[in-house]
Every structure is written in C-alpha cells, then in structure tokens.
PDB file of N, CA and C in Angstrom:
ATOM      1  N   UNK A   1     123.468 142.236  88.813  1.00  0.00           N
ATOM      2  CA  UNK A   1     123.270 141.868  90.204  1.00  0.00           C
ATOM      3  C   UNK A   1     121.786 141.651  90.450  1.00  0.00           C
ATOM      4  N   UNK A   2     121.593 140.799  91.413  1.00  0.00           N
ATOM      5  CA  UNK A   2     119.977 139.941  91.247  1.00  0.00           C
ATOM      6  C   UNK A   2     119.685 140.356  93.001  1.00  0.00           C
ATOM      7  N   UNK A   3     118.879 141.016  93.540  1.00  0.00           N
ATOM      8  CA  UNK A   3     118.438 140.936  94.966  1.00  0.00           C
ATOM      9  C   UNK A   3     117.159 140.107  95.248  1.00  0.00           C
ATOM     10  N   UNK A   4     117.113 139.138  95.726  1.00  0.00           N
ATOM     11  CA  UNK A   4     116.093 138.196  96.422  1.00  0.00           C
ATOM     12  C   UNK A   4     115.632 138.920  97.715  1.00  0.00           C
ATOM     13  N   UNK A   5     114.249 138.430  98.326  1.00  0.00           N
ATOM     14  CA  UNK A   5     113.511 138.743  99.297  1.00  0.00           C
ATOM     15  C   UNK A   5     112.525 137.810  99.329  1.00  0.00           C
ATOM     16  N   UNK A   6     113.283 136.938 100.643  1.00  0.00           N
ATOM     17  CA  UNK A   6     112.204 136.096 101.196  1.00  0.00           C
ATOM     18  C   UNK A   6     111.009 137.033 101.664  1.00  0.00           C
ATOM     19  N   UNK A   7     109.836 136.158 101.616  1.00  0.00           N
ATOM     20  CA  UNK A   7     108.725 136.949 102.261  1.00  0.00           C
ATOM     21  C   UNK A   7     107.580 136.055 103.253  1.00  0.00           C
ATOM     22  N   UNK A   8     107.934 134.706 102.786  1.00  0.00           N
ATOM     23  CA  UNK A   8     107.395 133.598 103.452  1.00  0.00           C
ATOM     24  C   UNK A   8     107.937 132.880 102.966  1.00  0.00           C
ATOM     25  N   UNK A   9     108.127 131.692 104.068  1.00  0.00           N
ATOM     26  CA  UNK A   9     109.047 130.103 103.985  1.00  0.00           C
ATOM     27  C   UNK A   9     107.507 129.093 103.778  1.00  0.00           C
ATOM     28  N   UNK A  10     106.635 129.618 102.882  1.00  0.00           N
ATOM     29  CA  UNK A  10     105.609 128.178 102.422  1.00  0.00           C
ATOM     30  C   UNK A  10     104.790 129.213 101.432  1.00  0.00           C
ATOM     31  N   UNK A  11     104.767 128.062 100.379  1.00  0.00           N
ATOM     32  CA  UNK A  11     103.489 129.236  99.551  1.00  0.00           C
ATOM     33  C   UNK A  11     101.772 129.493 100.241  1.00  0.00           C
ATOM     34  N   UNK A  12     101.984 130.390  99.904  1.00  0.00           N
ATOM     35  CA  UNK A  12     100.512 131.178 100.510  1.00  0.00           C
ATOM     36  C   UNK A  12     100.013 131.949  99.515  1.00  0.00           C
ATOM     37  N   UNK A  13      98.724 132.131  98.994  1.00  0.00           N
ATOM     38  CA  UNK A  13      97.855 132.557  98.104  1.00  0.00           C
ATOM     39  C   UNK A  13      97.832 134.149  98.342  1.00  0.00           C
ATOM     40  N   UNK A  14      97.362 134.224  99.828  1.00  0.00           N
ATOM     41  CA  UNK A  14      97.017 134.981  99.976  1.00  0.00           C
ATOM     42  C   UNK A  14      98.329 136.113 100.423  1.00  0.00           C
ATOM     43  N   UNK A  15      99.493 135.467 100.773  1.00  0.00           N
ATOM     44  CA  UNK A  15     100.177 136.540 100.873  1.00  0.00           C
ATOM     45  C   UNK A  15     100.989 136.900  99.364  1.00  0.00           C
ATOM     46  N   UNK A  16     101.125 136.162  98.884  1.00  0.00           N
ATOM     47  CA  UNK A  16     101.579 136.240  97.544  1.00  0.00           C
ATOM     48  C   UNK A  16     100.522 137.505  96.460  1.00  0.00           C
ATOM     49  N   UNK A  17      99.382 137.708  96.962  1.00  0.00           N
ATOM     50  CA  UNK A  17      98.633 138.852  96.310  1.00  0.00           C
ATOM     51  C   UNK A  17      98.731 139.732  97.421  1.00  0.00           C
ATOM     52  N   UNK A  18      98.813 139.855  98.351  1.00  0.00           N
ATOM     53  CA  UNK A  18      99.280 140.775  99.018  1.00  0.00           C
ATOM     54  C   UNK A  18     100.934 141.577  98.656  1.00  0.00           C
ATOM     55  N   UNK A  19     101.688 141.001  98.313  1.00  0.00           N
ATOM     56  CA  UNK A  19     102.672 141.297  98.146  1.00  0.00           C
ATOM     57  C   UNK A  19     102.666 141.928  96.926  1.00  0.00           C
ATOM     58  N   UNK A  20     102.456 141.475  95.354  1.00  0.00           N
ATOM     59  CA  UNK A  20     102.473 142.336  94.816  1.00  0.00           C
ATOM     60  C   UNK A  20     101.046 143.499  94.529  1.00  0.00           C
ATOM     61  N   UNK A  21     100.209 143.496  95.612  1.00  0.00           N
ATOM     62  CA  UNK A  21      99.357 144.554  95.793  1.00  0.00           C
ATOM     63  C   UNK A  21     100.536 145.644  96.374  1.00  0.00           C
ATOM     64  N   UNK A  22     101.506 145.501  97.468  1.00  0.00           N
ATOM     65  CA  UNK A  22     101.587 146.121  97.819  1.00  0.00           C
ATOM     66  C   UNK A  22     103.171 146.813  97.142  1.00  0.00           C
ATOM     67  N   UNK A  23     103.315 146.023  96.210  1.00  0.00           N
ATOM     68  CA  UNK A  23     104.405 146.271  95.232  1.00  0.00           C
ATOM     69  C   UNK A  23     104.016 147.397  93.740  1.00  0.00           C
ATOM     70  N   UNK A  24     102.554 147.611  93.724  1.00  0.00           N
ATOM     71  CA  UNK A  24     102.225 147.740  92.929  1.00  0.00           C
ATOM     72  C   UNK A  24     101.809 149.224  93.692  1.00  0.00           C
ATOM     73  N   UNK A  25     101.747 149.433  95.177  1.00  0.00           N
ATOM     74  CA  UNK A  25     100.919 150.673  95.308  1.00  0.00           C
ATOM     75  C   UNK A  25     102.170 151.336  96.164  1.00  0.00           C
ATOM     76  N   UNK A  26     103.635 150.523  96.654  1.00  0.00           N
ATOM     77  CA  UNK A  26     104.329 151.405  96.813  1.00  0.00           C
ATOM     78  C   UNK A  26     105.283 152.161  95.324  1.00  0.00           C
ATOM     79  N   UNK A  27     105.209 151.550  94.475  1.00  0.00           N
ATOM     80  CA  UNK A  27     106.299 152.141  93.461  1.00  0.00           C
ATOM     81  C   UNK A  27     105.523 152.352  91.909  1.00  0.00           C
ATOM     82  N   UNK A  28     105.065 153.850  92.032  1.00  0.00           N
ATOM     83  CA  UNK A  28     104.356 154.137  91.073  1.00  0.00           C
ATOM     84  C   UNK A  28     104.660 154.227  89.445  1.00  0.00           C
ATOM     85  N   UNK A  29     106.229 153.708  89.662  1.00  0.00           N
ATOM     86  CA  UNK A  29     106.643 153.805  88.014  1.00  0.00           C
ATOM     87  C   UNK A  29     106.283 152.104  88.054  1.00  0.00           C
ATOM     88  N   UNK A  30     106.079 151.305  88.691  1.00  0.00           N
ATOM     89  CA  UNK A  30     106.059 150.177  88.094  1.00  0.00           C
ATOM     90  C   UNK A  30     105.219 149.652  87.158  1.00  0.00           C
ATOM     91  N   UNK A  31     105.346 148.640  86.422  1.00  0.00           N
ATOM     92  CA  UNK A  31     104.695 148.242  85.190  1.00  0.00           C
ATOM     93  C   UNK A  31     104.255 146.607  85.172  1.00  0.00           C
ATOM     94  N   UNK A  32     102.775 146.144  85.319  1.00  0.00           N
ATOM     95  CA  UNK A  32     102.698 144.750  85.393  1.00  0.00           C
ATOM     96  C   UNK A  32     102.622 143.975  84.090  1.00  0.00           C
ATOM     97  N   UNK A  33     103.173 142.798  84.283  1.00  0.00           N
ATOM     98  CA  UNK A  33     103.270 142.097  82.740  1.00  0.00           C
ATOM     99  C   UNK A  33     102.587 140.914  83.394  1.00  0.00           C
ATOM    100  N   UNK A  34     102.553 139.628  82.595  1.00  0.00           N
ATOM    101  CA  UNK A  34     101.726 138.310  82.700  1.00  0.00           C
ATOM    102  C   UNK A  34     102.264 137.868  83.975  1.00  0.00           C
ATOM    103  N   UNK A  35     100.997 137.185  84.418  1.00  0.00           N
ATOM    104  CA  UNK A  35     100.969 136.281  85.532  1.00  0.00           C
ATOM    105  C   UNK A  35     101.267 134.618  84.986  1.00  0.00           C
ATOM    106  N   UNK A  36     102.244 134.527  85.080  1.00  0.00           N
ATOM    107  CA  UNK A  36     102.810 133.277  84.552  1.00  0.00           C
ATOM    108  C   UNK A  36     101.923 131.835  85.428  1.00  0.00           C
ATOM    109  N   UNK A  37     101.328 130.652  85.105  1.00  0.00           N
ATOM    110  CA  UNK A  37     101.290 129.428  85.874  1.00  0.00           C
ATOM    111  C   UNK A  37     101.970 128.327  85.518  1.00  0.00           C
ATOM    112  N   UNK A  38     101.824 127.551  87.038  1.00  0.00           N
ATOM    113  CA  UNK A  38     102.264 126.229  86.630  1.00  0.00           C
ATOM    114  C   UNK A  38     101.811 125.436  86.747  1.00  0.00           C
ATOM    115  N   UNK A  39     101.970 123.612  86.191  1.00  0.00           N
ATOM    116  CA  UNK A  39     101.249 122.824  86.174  1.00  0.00           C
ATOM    117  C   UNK A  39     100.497 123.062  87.925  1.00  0.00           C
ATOM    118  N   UNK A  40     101.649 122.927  88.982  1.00  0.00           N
ATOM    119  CA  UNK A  40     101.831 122.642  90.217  1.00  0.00           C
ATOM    120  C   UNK A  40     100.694 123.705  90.937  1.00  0.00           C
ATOM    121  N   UNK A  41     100.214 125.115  90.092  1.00  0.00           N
ATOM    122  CA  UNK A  41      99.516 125.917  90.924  1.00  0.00           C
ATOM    123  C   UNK A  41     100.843 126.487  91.237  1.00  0.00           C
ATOM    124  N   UNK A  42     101.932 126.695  91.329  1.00  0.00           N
ATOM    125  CA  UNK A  42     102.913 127.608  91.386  1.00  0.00           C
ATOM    126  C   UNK A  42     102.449 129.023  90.166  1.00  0.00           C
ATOM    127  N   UNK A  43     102.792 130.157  90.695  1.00  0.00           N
ATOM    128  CA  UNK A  43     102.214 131.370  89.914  1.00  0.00           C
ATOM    129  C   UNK A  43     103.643 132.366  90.263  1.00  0.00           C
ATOM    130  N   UNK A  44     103.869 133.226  89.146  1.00  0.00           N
ATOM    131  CA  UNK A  44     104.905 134.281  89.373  1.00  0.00           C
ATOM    132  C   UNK A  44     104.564 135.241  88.210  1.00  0.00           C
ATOM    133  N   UNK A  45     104.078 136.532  88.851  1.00  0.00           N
ATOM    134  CA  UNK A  45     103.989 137.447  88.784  1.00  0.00           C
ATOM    135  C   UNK A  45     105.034 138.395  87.968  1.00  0.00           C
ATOM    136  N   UNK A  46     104.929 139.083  86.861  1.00  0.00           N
ATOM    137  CA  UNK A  46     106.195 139.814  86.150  1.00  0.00           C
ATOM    138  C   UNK A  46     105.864 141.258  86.311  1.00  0.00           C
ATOM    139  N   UNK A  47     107.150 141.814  87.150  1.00  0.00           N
ATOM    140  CA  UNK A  47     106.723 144.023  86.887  1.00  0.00           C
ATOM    141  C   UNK A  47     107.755 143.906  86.006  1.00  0.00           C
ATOM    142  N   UNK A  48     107.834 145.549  85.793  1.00  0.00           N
ATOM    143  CA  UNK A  48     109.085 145.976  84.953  1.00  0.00           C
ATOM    144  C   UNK A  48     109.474 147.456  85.577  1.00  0.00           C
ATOM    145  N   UNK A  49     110.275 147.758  85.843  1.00  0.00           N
ATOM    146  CA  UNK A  49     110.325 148.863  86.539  1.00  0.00           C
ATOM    147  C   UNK A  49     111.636 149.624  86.008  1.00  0.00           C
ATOM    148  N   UNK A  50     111.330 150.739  84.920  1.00  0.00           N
ATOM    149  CA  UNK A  50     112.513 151.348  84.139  1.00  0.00           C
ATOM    150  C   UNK A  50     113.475 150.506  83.330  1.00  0.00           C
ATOM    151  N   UNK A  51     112.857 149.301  82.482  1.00  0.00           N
ATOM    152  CA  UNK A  51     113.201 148.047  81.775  1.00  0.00           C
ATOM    153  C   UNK A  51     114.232 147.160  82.725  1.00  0.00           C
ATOM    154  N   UNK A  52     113.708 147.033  84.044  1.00  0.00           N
ATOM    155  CA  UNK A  52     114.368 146.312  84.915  1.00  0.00           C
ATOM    156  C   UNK A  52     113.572 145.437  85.565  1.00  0.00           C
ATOM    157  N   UNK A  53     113.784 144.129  85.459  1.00  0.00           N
ATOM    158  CA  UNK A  53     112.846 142.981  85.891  1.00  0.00           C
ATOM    159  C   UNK A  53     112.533 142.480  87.363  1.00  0.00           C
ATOM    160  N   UNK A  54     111.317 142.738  87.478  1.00  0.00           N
ATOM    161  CA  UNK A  54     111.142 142.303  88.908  1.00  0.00           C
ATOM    162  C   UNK A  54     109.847 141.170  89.157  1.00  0.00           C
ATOM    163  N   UNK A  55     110.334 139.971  89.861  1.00  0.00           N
ATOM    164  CA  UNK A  55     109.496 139.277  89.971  1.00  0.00           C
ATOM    165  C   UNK A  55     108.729 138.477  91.031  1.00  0.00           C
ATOM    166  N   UNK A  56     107.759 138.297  91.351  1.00  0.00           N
ATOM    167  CA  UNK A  56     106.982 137.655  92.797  1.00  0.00           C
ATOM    168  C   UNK A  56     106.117 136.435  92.239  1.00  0.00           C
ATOM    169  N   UNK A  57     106.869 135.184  93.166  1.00  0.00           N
ATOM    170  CA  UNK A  57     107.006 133.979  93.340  1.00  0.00           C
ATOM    171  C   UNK A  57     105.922 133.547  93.790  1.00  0.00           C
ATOM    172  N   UNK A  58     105.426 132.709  93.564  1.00  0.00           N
ATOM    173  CA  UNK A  58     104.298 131.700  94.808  1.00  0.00           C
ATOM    174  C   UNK A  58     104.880 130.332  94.645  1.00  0.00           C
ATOM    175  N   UNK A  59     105.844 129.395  95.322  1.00  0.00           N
ATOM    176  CA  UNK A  59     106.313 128.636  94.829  1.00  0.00           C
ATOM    177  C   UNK A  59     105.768 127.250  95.376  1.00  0.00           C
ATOM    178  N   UNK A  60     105.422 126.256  94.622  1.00  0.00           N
ATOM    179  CA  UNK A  60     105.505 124.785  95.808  1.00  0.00           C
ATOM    180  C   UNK A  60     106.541 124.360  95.018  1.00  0.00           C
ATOM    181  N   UNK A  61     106.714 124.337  94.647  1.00  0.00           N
ATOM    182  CA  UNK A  61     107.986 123.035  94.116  1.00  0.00           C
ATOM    183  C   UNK A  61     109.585 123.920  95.782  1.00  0.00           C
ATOM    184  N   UNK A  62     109.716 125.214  95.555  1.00  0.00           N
ATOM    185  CA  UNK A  62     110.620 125.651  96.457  1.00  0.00           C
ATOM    186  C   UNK A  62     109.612 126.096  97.570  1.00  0.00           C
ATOM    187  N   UNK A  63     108.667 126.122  98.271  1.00  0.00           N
ATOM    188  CA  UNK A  63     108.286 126.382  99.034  1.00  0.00           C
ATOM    189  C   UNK A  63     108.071 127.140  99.585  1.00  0.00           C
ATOM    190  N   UNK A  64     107.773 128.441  98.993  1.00  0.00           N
ATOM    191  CA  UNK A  64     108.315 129.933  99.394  1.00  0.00           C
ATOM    192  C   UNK A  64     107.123 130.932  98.880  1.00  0.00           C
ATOM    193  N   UNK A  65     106.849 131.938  99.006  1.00  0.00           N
ATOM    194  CA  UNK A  65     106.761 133.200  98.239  1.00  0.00           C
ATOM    195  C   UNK A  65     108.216 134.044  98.436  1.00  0.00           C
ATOM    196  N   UNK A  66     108.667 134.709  97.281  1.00  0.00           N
ATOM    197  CA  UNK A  66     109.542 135.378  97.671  1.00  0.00           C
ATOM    198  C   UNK A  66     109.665 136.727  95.958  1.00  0.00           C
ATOM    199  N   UNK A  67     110.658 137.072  96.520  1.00  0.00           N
ATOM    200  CA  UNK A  67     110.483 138.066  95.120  1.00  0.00           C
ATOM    201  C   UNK A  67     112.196 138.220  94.461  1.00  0.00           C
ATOM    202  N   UNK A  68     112.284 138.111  93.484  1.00  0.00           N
ATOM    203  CA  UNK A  68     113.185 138.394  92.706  1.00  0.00           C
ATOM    204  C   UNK A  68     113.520 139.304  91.753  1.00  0.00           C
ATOM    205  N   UNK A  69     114.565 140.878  91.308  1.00  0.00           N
ATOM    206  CA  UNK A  69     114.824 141.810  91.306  1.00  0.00           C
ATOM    207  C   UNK A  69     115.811 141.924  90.543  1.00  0.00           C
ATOM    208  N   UNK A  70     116.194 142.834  89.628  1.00  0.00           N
ATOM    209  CA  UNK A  70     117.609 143.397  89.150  1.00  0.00           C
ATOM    210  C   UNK A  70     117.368 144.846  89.532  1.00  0.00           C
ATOM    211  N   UNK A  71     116.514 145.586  90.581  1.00  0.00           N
ATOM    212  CA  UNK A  71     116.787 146.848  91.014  1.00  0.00           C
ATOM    213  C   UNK A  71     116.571 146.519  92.991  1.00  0.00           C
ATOM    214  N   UNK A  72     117.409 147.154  93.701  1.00  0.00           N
ATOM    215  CA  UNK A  72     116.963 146.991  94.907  1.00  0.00           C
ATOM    216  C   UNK A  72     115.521 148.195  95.691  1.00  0.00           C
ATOM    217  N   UNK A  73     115.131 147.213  95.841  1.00  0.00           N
ATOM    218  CA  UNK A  73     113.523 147.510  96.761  1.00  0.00           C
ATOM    219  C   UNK A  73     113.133 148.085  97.934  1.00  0.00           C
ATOM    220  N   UNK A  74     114.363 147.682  98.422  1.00  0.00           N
ATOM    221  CA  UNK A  74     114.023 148.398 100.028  1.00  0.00           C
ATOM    222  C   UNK A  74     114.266 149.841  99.993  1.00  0.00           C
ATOM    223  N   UNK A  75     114.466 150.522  99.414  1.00  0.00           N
ATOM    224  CA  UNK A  75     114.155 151.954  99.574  1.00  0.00           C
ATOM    225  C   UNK A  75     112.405 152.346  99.535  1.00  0.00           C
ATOM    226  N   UNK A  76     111.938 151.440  98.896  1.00  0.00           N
ATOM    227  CA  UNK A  76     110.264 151.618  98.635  1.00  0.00           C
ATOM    228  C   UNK A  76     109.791 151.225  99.727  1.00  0.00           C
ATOM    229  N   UNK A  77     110.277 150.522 100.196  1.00  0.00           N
ATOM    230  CA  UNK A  77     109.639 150.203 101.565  1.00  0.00           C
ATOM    231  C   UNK A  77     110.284 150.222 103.111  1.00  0.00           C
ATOM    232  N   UNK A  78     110.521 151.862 103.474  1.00  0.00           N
ATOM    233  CA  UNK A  78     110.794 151.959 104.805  1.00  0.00           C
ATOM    234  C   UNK A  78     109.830 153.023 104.953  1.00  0.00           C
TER     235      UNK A  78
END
C-alpha cells in the first residue's frame, strides 16, 4: 500500500526543502539516500525509514511537490 501527500499544486524550490527539512526533523529513525535530478530541474528526494521507502517530489513535468510513502506519516505530524 502506497500513501501520497499533496503538499503543493506547483513546484516550488523552496517548499520542497522545506518539506523534507521538516521530514527529516520530525522522524528521527529516518534515513536520507540520493537526491535524484532531472533533465527538467525536477528533483526527488529518497528517505528510508525501517527499509520502507519514502519519497519527496519537486515536480514540473506533474506540477506538484508532493511526497510518496509505503509507511503512513501522519502520525509524525499532529
């Protein structure tokens, strides 16, 4: 099972490092791997969290920042 989280409907630089700043300082088992690019300036971010993949988007081709998951998140953040 895969949980998505929009976080913005346009890529943004700056919220896209905001996000996994703040992915990184709510969940202290997490683990960062490569910052992937693309031709486009599209960038996505890889954690790992208890060999479970979690990932944050900066997208232009889809237009988005958003984050993508095989563990759910919102417990880290209420």
């Amino acid at each position: 099972m895969m949980f998505e989280y929009a976080i913005c409907n346009q890529p943004d630089q700056n919220i896209f490092q905001r996000q996994c700043a703040a992915l990184e300082k709510r969940i202290p088992e997490i683990h960062k791997g490569k910052l992937l690019k693309d031709v486009d300036g599209s960038q996505t971010q890889l954690y790992s969290i208890d060999g479970k993949q979690v990932e944050v988007h900066h997208s232009y081709y889809i237009g988005a920042v958003y984050v993508t998951s095989e563990i759910d998140l919102t417990p880290y953040f209420h």
